[in-house]
PDB file of N, CA and C in Angstrom:
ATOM      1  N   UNK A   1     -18.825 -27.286  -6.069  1.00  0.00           N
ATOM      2  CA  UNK A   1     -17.862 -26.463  -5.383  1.00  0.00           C
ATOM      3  C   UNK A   1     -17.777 -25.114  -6.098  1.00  0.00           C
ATOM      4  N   UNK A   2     -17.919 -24.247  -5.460  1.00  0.00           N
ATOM      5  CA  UNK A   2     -17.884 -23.014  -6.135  1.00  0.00           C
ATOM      6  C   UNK A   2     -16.844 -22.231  -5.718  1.00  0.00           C
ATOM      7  N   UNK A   3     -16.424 -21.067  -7.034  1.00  0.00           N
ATOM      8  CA  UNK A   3     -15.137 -20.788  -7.290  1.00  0.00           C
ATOM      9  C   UNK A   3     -15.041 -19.514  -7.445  1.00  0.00           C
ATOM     10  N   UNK A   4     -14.946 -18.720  -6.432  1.00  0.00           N
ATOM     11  CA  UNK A   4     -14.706 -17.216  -6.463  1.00  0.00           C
ATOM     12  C   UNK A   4     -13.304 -17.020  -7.443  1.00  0.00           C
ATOM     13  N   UNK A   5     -13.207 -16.278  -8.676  1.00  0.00           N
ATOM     14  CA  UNK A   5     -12.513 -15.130  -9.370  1.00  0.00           C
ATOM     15  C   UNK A   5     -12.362 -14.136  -9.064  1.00  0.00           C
ATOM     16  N   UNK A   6     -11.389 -13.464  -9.662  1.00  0.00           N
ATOM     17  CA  UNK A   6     -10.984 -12.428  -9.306  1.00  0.00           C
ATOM     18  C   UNK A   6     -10.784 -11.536 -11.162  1.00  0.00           C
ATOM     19  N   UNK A   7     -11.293 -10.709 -10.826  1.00  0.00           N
ATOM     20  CA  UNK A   7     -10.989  -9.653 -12.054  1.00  0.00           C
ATOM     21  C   UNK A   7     -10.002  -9.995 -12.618  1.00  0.00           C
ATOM     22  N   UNK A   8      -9.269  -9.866 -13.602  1.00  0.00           N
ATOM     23  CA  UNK A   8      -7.928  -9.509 -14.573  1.00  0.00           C
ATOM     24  C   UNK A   8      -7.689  -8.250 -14.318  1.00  0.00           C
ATOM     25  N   UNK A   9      -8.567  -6.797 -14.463  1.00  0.00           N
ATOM     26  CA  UNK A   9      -8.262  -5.677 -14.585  1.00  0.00           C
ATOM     27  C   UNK A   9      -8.479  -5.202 -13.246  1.00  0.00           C
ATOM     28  N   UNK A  10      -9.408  -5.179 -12.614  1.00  0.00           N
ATOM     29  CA  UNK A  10      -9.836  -3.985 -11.295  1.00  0.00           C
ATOM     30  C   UNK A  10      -8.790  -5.099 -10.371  1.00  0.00           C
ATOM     31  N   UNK A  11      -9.290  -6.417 -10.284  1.00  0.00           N
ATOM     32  CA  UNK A  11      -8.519  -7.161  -8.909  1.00  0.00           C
ATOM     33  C   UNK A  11     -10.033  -7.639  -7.933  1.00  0.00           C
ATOM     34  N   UNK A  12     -10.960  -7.301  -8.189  1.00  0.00           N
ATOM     35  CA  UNK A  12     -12.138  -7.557  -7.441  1.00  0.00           C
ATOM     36  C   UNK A  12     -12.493  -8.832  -7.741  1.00  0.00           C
ATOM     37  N   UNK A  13     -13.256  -9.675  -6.919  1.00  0.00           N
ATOM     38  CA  UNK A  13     -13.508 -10.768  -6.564  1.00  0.00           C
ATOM     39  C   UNK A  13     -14.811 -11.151  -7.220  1.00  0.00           C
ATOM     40  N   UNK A  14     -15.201 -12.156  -8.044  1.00  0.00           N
ATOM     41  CA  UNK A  14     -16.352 -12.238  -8.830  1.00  0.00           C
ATOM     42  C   UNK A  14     -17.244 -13.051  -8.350  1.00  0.00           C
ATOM     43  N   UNK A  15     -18.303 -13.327  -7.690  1.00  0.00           N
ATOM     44  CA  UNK A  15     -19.197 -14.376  -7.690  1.00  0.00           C
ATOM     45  C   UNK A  15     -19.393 -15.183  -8.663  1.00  0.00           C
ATOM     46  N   UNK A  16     -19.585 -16.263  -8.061  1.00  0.00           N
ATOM     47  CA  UNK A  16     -20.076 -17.686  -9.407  1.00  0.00           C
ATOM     48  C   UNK A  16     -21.385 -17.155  -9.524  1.00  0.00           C
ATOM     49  N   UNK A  17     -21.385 -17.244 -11.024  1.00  0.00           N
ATOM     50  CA  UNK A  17     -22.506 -16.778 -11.966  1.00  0.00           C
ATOM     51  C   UNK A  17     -22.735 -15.740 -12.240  1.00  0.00           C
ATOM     52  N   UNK A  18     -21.698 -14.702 -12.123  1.00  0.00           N
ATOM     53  CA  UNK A  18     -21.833 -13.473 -12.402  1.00  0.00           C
ATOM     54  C   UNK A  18     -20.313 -13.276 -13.570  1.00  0.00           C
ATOM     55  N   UNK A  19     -20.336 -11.798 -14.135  1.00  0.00           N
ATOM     56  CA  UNK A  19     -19.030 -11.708 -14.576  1.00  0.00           C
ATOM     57  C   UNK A  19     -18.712 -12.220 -15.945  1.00  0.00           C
ATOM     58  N   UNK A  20     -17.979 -11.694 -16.660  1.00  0.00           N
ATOM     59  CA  UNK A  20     -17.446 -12.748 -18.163  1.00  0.00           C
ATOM     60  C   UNK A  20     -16.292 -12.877 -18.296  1.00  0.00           C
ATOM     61  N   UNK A  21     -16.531 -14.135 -19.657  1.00  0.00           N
ATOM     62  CA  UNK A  21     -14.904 -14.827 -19.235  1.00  0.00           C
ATOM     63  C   UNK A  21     -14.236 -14.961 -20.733  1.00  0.00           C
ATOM     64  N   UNK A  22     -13.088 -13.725 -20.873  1.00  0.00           N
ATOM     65  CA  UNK A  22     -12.897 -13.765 -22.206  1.00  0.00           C
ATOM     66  C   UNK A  22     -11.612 -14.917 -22.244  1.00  0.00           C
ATOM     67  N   UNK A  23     -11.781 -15.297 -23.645  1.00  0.00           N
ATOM     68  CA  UNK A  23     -10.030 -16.255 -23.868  1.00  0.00           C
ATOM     69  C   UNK A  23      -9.803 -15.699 -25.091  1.00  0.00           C
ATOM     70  N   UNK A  24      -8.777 -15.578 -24.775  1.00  0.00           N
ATOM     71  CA  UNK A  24      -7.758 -14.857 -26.063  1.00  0.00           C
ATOM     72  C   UNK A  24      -7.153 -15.866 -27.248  1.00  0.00           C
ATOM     73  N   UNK A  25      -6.464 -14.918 -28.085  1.00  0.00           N
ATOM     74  CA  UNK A  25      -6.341 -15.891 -28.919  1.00  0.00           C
ATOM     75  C   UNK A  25      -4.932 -16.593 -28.612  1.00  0.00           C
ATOM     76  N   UNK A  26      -3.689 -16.366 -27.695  1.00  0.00           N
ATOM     77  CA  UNK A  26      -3.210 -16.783 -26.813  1.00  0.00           C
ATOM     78  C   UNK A  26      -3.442 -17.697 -26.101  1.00  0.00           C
ATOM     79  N   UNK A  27      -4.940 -18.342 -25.777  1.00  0.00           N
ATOM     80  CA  UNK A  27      -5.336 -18.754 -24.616  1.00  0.00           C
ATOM     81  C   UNK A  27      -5.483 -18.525 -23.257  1.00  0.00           C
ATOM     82  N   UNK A  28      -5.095 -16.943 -23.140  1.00  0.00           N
ATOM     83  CA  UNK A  28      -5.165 -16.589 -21.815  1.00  0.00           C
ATOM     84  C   UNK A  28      -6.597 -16.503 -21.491  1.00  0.00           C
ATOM     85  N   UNK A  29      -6.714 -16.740 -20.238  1.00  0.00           N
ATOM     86  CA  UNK A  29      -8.362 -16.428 -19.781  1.00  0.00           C
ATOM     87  C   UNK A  29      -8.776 -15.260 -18.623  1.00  0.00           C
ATOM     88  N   UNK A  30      -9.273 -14.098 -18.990  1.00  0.00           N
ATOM     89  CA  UNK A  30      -9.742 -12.939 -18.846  1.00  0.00           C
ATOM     90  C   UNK A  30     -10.911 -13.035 -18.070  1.00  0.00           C
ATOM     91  N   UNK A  31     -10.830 -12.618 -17.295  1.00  0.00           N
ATOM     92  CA  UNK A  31     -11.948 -12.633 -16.035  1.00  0.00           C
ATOM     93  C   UNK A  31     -12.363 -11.057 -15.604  1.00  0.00           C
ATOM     94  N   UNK A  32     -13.646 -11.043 -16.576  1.00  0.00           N
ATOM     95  CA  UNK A  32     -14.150  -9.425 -16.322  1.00  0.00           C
ATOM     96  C   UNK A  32     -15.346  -9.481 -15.332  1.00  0.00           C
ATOM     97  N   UNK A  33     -15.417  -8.329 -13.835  1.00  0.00           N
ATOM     98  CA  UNK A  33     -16.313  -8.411 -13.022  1.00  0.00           C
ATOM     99  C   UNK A  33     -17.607  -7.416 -13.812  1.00  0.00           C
ATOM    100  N   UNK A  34     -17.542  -6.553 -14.687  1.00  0.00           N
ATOM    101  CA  UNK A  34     -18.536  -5.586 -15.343  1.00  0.00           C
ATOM    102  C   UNK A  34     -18.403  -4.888 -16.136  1.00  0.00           C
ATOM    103  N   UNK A  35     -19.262  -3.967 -16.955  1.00  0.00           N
ATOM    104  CA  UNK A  35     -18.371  -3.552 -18.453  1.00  0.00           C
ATOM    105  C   UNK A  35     -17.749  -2.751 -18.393  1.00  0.00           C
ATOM    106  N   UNK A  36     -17.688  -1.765 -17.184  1.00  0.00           N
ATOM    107  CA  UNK A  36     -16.617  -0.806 -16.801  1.00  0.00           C
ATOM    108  C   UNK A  36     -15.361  -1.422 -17.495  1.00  0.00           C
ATOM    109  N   UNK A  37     -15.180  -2.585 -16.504  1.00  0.00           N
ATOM    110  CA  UNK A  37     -13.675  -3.221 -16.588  1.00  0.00           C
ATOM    111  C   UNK A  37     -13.417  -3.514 -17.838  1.00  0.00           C
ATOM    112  N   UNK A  38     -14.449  -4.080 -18.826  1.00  0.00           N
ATOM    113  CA  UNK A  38     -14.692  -4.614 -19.932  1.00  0.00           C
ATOM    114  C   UNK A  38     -14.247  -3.577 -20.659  1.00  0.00           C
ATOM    115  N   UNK A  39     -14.508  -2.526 -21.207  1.00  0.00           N
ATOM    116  CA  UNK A  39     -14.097  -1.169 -22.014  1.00  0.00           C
ATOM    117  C   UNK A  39     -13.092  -0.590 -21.211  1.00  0.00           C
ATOM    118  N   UNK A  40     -12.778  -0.930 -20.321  1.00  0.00           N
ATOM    119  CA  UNK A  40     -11.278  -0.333 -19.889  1.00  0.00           C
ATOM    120  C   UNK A  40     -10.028  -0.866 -20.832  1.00  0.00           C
ATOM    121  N   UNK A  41     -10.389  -2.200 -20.755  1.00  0.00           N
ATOM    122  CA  UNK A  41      -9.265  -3.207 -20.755  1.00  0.00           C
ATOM    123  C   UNK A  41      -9.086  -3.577 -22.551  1.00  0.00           C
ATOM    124  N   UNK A  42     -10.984  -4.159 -22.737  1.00  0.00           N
ATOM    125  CA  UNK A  42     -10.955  -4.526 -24.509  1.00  0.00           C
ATOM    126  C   UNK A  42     -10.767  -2.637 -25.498  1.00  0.00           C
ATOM    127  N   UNK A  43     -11.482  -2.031 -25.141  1.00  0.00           N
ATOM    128  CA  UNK A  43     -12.071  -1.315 -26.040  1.00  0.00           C
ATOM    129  C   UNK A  43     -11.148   0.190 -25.801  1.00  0.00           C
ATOM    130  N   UNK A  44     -10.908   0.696 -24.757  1.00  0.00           N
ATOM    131  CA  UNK A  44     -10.105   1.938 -24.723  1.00  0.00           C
ATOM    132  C   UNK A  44      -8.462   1.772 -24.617  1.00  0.00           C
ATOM    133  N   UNK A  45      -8.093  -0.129 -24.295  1.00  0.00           N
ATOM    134  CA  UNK A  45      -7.054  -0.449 -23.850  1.00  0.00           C
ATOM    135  C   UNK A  45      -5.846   0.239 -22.830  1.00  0.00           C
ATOM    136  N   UNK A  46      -6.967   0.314 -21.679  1.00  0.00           N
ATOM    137  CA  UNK A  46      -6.175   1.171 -20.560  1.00  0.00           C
ATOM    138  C   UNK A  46      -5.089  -0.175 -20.017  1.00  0.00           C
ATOM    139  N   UNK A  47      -4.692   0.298 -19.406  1.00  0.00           N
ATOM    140  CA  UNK A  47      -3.451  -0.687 -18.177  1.00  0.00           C
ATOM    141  C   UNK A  47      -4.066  -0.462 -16.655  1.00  0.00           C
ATOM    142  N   UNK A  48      -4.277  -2.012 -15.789  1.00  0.00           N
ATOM    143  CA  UNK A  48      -4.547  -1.731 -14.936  1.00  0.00           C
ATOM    144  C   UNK A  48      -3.607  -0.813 -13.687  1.00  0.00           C
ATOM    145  N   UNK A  49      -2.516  -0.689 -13.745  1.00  0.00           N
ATOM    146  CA  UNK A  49      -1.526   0.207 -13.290  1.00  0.00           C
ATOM    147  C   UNK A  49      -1.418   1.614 -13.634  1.00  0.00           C
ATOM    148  N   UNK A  50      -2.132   1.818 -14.787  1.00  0.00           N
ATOM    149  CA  UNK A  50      -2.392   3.566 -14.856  1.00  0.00           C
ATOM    150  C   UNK A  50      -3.906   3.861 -14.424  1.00  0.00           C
ATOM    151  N   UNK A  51      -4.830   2.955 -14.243  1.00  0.00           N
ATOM    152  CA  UNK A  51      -6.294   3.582 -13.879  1.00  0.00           C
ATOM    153  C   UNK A  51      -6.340   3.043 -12.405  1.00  0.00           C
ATOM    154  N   UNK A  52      -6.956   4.453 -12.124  1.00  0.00           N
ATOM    155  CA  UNK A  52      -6.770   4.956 -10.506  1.00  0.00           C
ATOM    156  C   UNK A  52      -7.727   3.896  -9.500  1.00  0.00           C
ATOM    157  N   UNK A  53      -8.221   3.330 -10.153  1.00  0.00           N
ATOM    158  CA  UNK A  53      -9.635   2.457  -9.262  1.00  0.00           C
ATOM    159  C   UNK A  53      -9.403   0.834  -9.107  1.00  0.00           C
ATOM    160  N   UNK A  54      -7.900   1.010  -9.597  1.00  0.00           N
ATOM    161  CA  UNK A  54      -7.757  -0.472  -9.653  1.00  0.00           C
ATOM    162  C   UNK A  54      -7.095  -1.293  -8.445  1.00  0.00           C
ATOM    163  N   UNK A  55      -6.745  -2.361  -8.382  1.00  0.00           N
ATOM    164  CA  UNK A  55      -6.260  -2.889  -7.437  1.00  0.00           C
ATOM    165  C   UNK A  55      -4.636  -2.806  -7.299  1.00  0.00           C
ATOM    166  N   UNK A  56      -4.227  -2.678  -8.812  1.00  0.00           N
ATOM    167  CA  UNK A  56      -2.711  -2.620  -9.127  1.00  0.00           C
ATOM    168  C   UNK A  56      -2.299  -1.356  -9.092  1.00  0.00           C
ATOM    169  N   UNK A  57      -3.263  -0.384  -8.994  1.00  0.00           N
ATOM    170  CA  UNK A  57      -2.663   1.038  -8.877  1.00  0.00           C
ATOM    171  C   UNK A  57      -2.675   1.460  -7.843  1.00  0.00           C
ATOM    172  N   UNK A  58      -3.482   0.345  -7.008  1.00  0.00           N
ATOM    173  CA  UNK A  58      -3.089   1.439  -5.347  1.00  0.00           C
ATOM    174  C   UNK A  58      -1.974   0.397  -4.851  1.00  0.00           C
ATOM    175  N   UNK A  59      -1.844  -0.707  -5.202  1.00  0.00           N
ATOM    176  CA  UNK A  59       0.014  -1.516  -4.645  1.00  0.00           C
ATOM    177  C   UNK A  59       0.797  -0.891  -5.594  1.00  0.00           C
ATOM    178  N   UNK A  60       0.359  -0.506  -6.522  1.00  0.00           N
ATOM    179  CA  UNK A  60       1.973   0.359  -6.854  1.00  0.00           C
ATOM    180  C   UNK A  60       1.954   1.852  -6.800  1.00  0.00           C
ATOM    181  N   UNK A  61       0.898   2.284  -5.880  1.00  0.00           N
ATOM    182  CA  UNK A  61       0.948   4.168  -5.650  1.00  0.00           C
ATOM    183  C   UNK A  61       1.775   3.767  -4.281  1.00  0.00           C
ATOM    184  N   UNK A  62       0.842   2.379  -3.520  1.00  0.00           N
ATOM    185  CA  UNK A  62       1.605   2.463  -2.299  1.00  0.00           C
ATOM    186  C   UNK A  62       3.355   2.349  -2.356  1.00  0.00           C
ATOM    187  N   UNK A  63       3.473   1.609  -2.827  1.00  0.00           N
ATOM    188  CA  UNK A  63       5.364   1.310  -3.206  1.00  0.00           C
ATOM    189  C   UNK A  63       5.997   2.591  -4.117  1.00  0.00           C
ATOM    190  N   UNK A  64       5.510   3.079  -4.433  1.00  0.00           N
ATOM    191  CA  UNK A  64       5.709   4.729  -5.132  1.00  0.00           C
ATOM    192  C   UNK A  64       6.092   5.564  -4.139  1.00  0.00           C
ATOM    193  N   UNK A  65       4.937   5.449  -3.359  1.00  0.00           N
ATOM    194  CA  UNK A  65       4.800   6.321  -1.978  1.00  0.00           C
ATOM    195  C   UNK A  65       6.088   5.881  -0.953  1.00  0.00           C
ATOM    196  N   UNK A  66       6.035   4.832  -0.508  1.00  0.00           N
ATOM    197  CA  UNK A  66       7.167   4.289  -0.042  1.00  0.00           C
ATOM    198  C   UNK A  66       8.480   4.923  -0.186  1.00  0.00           C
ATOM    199  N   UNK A  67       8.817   4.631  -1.391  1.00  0.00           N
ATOM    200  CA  UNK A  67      10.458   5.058  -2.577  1.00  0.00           C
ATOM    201  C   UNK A  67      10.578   6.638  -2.080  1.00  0.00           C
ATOM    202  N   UNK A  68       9.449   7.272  -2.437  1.00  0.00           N
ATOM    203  CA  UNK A  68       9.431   8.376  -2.094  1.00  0.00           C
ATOM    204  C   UNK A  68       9.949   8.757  -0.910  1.00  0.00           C
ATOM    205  N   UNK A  69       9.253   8.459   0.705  1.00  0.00           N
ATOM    206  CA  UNK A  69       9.087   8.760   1.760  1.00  0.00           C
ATOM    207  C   UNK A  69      11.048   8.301   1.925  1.00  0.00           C
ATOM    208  N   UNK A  70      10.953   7.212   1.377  1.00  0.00           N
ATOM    209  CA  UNK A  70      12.671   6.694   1.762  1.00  0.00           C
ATOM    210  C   UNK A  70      13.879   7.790   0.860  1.00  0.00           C
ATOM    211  N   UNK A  71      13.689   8.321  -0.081  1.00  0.00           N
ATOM    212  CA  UNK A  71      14.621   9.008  -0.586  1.00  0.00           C
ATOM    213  C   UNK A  71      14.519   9.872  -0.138  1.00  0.00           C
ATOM    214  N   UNK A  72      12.961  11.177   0.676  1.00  0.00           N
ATOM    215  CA  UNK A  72      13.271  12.156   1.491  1.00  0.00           C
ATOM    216  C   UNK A  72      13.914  11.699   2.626  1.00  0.00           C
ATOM    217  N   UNK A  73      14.251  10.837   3.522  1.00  0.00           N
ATOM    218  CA  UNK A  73      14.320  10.390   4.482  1.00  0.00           C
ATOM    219  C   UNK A  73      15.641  10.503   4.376  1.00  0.00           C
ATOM    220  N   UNK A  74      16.610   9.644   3.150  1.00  0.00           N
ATOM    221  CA  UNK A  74      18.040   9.833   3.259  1.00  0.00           C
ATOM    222  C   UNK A  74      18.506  11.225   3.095  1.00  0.00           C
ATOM    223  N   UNK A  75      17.597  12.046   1.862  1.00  0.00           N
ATOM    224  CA  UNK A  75      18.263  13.523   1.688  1.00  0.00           C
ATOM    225  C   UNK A  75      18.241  14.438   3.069  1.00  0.00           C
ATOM    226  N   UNK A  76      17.241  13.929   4.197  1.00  0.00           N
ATOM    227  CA  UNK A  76      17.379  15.121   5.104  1.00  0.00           C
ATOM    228  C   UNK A  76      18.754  15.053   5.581  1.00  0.00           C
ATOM    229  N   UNK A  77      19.553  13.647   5.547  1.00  0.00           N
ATOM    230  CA  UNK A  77      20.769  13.234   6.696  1.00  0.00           C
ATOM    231  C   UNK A  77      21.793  14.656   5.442  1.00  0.00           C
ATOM    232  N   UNK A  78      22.374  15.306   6.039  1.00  0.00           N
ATOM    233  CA  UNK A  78      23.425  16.110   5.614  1.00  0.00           C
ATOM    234  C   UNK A  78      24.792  15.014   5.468  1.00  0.00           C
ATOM    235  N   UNK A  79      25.178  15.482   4.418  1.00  0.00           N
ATOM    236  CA  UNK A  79      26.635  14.435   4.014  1.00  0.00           C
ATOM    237  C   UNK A  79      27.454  14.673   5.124  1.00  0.00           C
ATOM    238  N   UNK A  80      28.073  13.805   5.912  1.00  0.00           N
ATOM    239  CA  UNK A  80      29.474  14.337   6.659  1.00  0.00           C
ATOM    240  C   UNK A  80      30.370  15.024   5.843  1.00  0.00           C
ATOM    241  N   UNK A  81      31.079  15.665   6.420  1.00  0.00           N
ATOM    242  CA  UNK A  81      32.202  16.501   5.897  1.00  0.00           C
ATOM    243  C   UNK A  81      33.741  15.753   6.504  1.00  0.00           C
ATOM    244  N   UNK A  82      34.521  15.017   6.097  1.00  0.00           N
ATOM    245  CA  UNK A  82      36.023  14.408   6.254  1.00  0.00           C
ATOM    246  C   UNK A  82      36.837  16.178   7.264  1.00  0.00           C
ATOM    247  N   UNK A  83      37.128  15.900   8.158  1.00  0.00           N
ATOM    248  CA  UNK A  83      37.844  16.370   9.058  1.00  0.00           C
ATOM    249  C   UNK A  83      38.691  17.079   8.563  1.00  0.00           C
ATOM    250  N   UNK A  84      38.812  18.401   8.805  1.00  0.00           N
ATOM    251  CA  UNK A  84      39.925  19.508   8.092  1.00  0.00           C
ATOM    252  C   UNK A  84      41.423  19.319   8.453  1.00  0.00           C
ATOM    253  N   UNK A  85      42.204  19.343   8.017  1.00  0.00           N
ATOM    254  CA  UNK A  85      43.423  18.965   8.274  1.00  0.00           C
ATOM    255  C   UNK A  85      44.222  20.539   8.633  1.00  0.00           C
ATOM    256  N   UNK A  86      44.531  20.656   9.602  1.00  0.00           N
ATOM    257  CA  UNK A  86      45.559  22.442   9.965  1.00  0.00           C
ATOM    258  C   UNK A  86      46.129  22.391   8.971  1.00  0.00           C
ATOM    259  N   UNK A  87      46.301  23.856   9.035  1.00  0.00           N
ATOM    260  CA  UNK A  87      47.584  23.954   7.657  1.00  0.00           C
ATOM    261  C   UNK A  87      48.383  24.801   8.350  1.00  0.00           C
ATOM    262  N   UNK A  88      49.587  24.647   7.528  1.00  0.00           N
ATOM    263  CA  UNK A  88      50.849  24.887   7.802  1.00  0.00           C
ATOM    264  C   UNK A  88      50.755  26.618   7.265  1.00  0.00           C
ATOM    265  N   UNK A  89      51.673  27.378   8.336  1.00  0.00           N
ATOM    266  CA  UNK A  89      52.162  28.490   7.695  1.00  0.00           C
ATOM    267  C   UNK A  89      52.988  29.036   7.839  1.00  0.00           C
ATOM    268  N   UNK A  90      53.761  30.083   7.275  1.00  0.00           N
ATOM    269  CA  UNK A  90      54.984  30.156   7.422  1.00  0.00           C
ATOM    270  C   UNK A  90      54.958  31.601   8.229  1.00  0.00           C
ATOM    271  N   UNK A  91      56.256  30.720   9.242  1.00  0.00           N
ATOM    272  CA  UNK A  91      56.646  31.633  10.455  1.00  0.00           C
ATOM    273  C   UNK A  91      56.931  33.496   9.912  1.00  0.00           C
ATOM    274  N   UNK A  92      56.917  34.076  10.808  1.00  0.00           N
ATOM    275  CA  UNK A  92      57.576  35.360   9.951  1.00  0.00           C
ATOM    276  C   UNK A  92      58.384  35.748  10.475  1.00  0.00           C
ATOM    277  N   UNK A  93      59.905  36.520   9.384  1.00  0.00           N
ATOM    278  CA  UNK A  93      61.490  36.129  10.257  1.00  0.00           C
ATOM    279  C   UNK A  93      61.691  38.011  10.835  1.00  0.00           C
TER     280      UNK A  93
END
């Protein structure tokens, strides 16, 4: 039965028999599709959320984008203004 992976860093999908498989000293297990990803992650220690090619940076540019589009959206509505109340003045005798 064969078992498609998925990256740790980019998010891309690995073929069986391709790809490496680091374990930490944690025991976590690291699933690299190529050495790109490999020196992203071991050696320059990028974050997949700050490098632009990743899978986690375009779901969180998209939800960025989102936040965005929704906070222009409320600033266009102009605040109501509470109803002026007449004022009083004095008659002249």
């Amino acid at each position: 039965m064969a078992v498609i992976q998925k990256c740790t860093f980019c998010g891309c999908s690995i073929p069986t028999g391709t790809g490496k498989l680091f374990i930490r000293k944690d025991a976590k297990m690291i699933w690299l599709c190529s050495n790109k990803c490999e020196k992203n992650l071991n050696k320059l220690g990028r974050k997949p959320r700050e490098t632009g090619w990743t899978e986690e940076y375009r779901i969180e540019k998209k939800a960025r984008m989102a936040a965005v589009a929704h906070e222009e959206k409320s600033a266009e509505k102009p605040a109501e203004k509470p109803a002026e109340k007449p004022r009083k003045t004095k008659k002249a005798k």
